[in-house]
PDB file of N, CA and C in Angstrom:
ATOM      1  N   UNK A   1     -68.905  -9.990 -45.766  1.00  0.00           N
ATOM      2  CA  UNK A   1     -68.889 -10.736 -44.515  1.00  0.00           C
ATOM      3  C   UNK A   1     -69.870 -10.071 -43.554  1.00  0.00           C
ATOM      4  N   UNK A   2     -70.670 -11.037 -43.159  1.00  0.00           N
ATOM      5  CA  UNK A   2     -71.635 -10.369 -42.049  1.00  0.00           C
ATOM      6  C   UNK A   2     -71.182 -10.060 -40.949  1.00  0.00           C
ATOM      7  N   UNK A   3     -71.275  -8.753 -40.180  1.00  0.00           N
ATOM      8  CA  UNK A   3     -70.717  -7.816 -38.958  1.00  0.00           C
ATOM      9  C   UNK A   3     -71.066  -8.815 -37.621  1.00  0.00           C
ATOM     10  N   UNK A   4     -71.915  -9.708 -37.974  1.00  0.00           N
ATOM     11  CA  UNK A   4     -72.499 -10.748 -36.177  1.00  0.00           C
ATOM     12  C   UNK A   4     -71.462 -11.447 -36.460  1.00  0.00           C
ATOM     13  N   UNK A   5     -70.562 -12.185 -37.205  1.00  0.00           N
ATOM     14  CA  UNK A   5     -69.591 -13.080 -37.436  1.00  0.00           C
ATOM     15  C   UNK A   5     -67.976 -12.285 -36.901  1.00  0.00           C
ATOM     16  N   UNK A   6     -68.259 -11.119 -36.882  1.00  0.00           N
ATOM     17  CA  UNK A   6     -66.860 -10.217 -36.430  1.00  0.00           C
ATOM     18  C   UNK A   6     -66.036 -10.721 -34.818  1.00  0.00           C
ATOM     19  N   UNK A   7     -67.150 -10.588 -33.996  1.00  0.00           N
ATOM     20  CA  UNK A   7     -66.596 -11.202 -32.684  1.00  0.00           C
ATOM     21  C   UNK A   7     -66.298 -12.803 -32.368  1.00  0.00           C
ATOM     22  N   UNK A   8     -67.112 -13.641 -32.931  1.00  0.00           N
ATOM     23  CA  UNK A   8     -66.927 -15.050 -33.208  1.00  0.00           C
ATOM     24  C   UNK A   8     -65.670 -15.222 -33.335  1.00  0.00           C
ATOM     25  N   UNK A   9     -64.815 -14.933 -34.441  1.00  0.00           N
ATOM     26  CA  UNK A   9     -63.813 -14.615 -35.773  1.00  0.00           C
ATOM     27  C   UNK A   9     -62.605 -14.140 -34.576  1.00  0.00           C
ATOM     28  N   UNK A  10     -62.891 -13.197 -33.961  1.00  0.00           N
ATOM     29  CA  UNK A  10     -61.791 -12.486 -32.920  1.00  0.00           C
ATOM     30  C   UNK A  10     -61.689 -13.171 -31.778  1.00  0.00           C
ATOM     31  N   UNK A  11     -62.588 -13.842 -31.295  1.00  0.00           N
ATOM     32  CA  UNK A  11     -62.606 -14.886 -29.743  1.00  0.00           C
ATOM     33  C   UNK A  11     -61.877 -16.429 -30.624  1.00  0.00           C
ATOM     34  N   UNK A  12     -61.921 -16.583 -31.789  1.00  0.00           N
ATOM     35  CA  UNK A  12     -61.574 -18.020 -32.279  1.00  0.00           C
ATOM     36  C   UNK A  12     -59.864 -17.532 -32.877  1.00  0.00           C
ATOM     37  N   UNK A  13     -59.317 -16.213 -33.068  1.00  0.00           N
ATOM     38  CA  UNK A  13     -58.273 -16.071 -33.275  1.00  0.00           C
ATOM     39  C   UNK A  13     -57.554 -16.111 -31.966  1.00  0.00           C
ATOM     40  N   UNK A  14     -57.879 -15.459 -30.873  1.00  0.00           N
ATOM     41  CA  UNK A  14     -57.343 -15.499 -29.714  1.00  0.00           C
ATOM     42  C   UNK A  14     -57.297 -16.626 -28.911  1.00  0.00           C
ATOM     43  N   UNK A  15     -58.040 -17.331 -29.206  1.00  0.00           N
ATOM     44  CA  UNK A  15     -57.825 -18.901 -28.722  1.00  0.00           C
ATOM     45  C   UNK A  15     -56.908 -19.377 -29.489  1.00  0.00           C
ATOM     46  N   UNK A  16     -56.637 -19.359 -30.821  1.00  0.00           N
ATOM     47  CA  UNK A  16     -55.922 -20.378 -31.431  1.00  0.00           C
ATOM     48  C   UNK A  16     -54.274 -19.536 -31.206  1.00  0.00           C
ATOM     49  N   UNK A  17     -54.505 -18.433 -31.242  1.00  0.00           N
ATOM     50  CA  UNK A  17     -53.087 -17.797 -30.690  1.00  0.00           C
ATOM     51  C   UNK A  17     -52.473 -18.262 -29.235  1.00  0.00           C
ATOM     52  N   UNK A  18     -53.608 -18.253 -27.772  1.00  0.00           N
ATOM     53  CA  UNK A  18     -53.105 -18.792 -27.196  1.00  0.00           C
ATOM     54  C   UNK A  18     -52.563 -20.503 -27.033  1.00  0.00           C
ATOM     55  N   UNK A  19     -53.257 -21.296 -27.910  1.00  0.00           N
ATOM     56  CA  UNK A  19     -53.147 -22.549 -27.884  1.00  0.00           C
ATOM     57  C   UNK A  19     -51.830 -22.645 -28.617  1.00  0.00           C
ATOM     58  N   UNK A  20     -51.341 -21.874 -29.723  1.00  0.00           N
ATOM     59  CA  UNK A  20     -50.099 -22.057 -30.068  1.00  0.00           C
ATOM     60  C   UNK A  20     -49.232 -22.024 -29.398  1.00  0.00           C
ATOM     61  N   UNK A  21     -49.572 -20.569 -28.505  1.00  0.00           N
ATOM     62  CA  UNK A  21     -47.958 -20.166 -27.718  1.00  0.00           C
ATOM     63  C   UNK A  21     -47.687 -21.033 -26.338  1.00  0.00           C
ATOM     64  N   UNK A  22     -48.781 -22.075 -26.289  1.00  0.00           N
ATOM     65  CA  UNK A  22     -48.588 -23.155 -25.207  1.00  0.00           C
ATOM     66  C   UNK A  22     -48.215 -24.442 -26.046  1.00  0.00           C
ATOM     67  N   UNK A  23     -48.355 -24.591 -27.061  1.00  0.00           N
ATOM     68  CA  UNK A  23     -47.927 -25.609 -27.932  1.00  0.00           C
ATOM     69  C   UNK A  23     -46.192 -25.120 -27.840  1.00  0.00           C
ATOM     70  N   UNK A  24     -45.986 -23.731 -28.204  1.00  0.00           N
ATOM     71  CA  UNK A  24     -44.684 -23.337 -28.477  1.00  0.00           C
ATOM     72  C   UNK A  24     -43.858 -24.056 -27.171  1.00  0.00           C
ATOM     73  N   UNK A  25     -44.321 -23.558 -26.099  1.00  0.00           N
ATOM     74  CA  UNK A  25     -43.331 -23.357 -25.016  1.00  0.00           C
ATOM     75  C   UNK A  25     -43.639 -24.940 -24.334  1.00  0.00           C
ATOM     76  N   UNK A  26     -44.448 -26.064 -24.513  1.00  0.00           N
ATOM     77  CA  UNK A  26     -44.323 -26.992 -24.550  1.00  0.00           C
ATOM     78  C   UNK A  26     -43.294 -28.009 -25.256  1.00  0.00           C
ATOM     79  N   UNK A  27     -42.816 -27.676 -26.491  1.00  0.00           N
ATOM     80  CA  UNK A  27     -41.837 -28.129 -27.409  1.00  0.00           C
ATOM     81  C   UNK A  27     -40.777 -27.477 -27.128  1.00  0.00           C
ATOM     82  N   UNK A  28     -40.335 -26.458 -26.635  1.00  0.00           N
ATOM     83  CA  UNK A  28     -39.058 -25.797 -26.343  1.00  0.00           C
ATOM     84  C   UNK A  28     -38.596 -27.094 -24.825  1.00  0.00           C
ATOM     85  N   UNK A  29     -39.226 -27.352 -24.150  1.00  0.00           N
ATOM     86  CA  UNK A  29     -38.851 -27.896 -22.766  1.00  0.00           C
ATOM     87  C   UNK A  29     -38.214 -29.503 -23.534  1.00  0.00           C
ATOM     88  N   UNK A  30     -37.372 -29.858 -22.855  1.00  0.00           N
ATOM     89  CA  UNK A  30     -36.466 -31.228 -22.978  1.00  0.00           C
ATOM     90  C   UNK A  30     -37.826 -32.280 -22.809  1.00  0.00           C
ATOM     91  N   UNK A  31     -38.117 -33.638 -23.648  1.00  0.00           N
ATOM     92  CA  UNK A  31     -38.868 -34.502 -22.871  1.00  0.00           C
ATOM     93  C   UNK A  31     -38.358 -35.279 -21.617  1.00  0.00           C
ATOM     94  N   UNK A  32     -39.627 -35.330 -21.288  1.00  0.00           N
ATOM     95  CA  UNK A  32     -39.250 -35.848 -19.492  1.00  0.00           C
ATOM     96  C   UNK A  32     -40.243 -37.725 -18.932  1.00  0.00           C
ATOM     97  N   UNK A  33     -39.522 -38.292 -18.608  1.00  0.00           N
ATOM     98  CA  UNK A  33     -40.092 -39.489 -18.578  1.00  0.00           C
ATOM     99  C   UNK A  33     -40.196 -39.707 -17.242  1.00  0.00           C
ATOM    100  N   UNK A  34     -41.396 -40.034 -16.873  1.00  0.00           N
ATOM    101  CA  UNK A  34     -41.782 -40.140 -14.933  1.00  0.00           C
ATOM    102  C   UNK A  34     -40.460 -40.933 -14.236  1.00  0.00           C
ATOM    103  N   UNK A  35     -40.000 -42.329 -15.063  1.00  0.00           N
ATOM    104  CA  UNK A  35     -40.130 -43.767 -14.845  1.00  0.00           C
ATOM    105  C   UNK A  35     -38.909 -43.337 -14.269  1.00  0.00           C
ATOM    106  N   UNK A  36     -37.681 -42.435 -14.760  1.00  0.00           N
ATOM    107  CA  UNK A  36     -36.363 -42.645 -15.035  1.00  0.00           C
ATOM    108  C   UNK A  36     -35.668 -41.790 -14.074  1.00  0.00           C
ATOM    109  N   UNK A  37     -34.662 -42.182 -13.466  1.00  0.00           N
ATOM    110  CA  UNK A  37     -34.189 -41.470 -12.164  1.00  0.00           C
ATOM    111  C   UNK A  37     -33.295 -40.136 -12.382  1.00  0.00           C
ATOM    112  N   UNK A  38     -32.955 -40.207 -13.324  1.00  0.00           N
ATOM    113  CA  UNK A  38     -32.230 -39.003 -14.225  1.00  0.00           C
ATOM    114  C   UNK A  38     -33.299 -37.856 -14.307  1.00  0.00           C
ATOM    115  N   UNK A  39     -34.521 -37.933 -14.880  1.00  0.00           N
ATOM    116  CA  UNK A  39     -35.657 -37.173 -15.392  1.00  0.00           C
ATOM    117  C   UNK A  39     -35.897 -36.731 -13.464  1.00  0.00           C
ATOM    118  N   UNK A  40     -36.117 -37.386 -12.585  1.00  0.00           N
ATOM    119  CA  UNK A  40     -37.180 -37.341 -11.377  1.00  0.00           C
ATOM    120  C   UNK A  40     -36.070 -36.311 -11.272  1.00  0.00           C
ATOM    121  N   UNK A  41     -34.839 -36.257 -10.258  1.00  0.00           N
ATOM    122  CA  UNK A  41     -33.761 -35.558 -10.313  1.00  0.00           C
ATOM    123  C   UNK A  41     -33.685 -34.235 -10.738  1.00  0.00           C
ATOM    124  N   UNK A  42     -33.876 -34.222 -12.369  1.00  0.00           N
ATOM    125  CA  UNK A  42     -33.674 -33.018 -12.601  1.00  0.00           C
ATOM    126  C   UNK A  42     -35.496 -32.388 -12.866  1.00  0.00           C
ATOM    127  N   UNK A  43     -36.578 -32.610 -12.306  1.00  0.00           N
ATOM    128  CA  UNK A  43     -37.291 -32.099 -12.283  1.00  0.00           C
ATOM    129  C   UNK A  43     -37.425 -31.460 -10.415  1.00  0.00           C
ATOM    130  N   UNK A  44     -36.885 -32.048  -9.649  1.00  0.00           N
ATOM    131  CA  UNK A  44     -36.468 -31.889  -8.576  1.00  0.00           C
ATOM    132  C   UNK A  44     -35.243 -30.723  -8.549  1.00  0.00           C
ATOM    133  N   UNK A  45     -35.044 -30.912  -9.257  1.00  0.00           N
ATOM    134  CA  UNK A  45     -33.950 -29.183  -8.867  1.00  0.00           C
ATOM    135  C   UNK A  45     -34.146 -28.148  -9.407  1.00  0.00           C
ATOM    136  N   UNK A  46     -35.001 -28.563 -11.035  1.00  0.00           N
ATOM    137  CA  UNK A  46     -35.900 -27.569 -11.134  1.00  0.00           C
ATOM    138  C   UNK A  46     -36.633 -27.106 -10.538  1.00  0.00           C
ATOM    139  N   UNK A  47     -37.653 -27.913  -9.692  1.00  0.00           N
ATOM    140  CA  UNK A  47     -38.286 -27.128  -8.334  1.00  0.00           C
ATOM    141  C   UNK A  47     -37.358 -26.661  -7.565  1.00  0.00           C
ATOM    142  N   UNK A  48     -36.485 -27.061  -6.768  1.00  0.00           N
ATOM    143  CA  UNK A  48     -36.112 -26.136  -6.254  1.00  0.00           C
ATOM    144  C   UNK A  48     -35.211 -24.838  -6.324  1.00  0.00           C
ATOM    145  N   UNK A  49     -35.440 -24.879  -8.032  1.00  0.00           N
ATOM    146  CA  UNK A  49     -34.426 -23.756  -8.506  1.00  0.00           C
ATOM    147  C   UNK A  49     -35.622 -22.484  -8.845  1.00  0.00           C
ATOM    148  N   UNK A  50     -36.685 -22.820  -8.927  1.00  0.00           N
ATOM    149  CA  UNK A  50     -37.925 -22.321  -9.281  1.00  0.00           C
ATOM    150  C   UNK A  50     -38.411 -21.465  -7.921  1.00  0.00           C
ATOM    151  N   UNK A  51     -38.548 -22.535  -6.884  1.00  0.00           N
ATOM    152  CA  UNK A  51     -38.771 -21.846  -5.782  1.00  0.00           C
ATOM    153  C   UNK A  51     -37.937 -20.829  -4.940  1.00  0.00           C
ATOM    154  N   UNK A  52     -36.505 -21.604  -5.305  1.00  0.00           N
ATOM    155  CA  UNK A  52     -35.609 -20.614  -5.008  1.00  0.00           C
ATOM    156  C   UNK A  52     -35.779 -18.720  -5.335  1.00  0.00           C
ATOM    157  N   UNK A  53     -36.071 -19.114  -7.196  1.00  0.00           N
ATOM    158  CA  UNK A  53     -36.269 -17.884  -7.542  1.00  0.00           C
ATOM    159  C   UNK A  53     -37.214 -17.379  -7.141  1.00  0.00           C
ATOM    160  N   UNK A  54     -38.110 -17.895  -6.982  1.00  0.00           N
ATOM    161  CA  UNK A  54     -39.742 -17.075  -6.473  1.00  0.00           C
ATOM    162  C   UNK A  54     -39.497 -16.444  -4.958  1.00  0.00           C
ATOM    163  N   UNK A  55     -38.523 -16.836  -4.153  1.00  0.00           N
ATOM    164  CA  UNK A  55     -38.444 -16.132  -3.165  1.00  0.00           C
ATOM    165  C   UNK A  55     -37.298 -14.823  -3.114  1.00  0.00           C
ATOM    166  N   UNK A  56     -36.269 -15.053  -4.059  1.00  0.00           N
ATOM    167  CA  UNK A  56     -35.374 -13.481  -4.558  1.00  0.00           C
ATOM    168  C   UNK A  56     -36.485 -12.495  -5.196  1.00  0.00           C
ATOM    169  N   UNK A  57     -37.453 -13.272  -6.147  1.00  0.00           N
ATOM    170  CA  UNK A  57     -38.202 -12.312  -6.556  1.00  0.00           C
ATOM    171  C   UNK A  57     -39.077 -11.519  -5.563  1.00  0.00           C
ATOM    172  N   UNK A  58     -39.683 -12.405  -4.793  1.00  0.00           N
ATOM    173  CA  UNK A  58     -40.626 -11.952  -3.785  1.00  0.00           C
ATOM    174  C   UNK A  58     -39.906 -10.945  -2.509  1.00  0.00           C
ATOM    175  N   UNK A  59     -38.664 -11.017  -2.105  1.00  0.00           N
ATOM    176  CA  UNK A  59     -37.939 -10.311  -1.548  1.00  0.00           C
ATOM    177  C   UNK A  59     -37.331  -9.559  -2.034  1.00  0.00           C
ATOM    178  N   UNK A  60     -37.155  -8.899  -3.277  1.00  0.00           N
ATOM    179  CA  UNK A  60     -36.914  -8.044  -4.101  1.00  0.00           C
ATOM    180  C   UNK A  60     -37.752  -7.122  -4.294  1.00  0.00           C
ATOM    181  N   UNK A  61     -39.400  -7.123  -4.803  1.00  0.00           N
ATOM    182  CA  UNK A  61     -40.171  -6.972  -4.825  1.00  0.00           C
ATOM    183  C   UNK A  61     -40.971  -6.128  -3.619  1.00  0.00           C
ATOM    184  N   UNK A  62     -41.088  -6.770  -2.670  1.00  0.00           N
ATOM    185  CA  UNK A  62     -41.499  -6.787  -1.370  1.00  0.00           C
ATOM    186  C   UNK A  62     -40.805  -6.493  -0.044  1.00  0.00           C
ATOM    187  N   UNK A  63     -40.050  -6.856  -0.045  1.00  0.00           N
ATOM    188  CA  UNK A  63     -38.970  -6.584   1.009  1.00  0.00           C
ATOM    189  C   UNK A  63     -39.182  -7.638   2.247  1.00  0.00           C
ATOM    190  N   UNK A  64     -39.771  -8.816   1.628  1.00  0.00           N
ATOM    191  CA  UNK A  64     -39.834  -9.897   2.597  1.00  0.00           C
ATOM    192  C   UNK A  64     -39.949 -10.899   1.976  1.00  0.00           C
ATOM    193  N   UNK A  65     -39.741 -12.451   2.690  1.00  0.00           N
ATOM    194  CA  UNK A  65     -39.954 -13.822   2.001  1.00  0.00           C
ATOM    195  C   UNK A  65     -40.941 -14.129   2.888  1.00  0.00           C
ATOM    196  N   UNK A  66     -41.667 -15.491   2.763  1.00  0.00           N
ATOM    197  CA  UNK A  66     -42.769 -16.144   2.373  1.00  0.00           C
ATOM    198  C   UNK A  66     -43.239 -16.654   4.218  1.00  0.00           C
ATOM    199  N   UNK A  67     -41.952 -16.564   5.067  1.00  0.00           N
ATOM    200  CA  UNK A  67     -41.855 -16.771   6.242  1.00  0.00           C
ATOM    201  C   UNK A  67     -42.613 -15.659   7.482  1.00  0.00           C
ATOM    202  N   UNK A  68     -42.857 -14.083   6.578  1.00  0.00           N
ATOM    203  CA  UNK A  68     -43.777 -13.528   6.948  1.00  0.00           C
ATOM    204  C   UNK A  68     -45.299 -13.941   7.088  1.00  0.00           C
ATOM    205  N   UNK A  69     -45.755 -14.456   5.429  1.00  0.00           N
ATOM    206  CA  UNK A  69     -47.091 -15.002   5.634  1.00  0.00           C
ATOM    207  C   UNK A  69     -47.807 -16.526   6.110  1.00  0.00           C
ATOM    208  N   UNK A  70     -46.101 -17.045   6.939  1.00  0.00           N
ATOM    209  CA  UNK A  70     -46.823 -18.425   7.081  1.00  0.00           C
ATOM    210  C   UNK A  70     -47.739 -18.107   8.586  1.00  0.00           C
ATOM    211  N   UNK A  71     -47.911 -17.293   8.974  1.00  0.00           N
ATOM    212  CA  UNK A  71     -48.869 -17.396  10.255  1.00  0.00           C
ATOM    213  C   UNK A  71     -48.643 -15.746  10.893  1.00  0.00           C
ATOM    214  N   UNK A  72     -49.161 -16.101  12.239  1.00  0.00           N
ATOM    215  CA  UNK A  72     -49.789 -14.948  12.790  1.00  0.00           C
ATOM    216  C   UNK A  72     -48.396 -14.373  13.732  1.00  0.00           C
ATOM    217  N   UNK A  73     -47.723 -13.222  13.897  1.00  0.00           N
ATOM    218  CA  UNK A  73     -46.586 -12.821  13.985  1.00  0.00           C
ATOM    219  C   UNK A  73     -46.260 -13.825  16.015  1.00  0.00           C
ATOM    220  N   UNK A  74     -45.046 -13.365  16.142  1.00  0.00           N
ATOM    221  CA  UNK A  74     -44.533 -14.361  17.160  1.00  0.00           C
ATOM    222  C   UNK A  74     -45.426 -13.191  18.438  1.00  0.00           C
ATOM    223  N   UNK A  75     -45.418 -13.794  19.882  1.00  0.00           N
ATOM    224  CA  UNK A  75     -45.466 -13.338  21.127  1.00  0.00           C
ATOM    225  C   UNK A  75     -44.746 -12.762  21.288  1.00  0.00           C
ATOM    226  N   UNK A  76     -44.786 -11.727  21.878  1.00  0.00           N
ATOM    227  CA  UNK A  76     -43.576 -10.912  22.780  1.00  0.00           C
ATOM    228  C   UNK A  76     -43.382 -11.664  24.150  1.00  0.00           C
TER     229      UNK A  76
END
């Protein structure tokens, strides 16, 4: 095997590795249909169960939520 074909070979494995593990975690999720009021619902509390978490994390983390960086601190 010719040594110029080595990196080709390693950039085309790592693509197809990542394309799997988004194939993977695409098929693990329930299907979801725009149309249906059941589906809208529970993609809606998934957001806000999502965001929820992103702000325990971020205040865990940090020692503040998201209400720090919405602007420039108050007047005295």
């Amino acid at each position: 095997m010719p040594t110029e074909l080595i990196p080709a070979l390693l950039v085309l494995l790592v693509v197809a590795t990542v394309a799997s593990a988004m194939e993977l975690r695409a098929s693990l999720r329930p299907p979801v249909c725009p149309r249906c009021v059941h589906c809208r619902h529970e993609a809606l509390a998934r957001k806000e169960r999502d965001d929820r978490d992103r702000k325990v994390t971020m205040q865990s983390f940090w020692g503040r939520g998201d209400k720090d960086d919405e602007g420039p601190p108050p007047r005295p």
